[in-house]
Protein backbone atom coordinates (compact mmCIF):
# COMPACT_ATOMS: atom_id res chain seq x y z
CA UNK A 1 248.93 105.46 31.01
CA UNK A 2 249.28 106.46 34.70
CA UNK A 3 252.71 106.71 35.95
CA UNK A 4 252.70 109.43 38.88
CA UNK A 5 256.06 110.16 40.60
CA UNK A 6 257.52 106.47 40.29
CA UNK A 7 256.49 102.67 41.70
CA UNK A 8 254.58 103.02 44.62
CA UNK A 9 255.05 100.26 47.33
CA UNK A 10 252.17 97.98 48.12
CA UNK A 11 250.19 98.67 51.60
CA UNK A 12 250.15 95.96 53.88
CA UNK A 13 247.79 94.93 56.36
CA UNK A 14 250.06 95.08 59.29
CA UNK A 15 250.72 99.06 58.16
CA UNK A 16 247.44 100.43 58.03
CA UNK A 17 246.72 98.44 61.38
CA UNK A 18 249.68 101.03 63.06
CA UNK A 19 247.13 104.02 61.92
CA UNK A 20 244.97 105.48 64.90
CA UNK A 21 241.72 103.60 64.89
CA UNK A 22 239.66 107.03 64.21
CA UNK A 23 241.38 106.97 61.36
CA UNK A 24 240.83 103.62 60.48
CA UNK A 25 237.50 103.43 60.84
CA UNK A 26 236.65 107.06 59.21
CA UNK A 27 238.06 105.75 56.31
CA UNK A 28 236.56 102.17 55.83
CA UNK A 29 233.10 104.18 56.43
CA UNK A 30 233.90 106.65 53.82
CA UNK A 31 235.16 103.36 51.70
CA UNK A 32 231.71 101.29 52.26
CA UNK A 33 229.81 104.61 51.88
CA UNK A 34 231.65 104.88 48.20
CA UNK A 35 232.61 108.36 49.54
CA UNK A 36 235.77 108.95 47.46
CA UNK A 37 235.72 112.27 49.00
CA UNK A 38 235.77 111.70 52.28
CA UNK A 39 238.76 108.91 51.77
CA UNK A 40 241.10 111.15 50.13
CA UNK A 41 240.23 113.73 52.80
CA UNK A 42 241.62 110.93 55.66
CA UNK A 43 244.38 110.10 53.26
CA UNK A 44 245.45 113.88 53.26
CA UNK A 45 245.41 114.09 57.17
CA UNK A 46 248.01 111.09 56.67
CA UNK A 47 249.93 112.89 54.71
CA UNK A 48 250.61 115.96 56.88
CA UNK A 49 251.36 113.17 60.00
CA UNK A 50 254.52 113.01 59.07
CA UNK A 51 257.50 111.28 56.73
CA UNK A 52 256.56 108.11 58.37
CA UNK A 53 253.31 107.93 56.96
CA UNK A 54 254.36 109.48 53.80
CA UNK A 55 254.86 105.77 51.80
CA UNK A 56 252.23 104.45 53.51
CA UNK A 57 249.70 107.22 52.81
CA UNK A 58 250.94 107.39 48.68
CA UNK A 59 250.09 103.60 48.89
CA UNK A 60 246.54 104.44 50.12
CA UNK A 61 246.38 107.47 47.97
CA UNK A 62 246.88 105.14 44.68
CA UNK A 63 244.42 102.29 45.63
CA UNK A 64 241.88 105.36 46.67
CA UNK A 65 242.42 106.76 43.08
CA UNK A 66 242.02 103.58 40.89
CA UNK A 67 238.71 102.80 43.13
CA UNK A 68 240.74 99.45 44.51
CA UNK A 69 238.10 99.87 47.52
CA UNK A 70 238.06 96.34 47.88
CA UNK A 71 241.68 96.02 48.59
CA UNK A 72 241.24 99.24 51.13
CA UNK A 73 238.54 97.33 52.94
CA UNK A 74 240.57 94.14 53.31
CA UNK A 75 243.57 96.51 54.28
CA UNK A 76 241.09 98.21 56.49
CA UNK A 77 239.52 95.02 58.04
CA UNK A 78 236.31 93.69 57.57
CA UNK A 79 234.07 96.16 60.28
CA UNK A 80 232.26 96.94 57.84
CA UNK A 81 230.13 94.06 57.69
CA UNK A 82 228.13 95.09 60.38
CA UNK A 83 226.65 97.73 57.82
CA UNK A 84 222.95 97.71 59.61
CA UNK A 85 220.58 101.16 58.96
């Protein structure tokens, strides 16, 4: 159970580290925050960027929908460790 469009190719590290950093960091905040929301709302701006970002943004999409937020986060990089109120 769960088969969108077709296989969806993994996201690496060295992909989501050619997005903007605004981006970036909008969605690991959304990520830490659990704000499912908010990530598919970042994930949509990808997706009108451009067919570049396309594959890369259907990648994110998928992890963002089975709540892989670990796997975003390392993807993302680990700012959000400095978490402090």
């Amino acid at each position: 159970m769960g088969g969108r469009h077709g296989p969806v190719p993994p996201v690496s590290t060295g992909e989501v580290a050619t997005l903007p950093a605004e981006l970036r960091d909008r969605m690991r905040a959304a990520v830490v925050r659990g704000d499912g929301g908010a990530v598919l709302l970042v994930i949509a701006a990808l997706e009108v960027g451009g067919p570049d970002l396309a594959p890369l943004a259907s990648g994110l999409r998928r992890l963002a929908e089975s709540y892989e937020y670990d796997r975003l986060i390392q993807l993302l990089g680990d700012d959000a460790s400095e978490e402090r109120p």
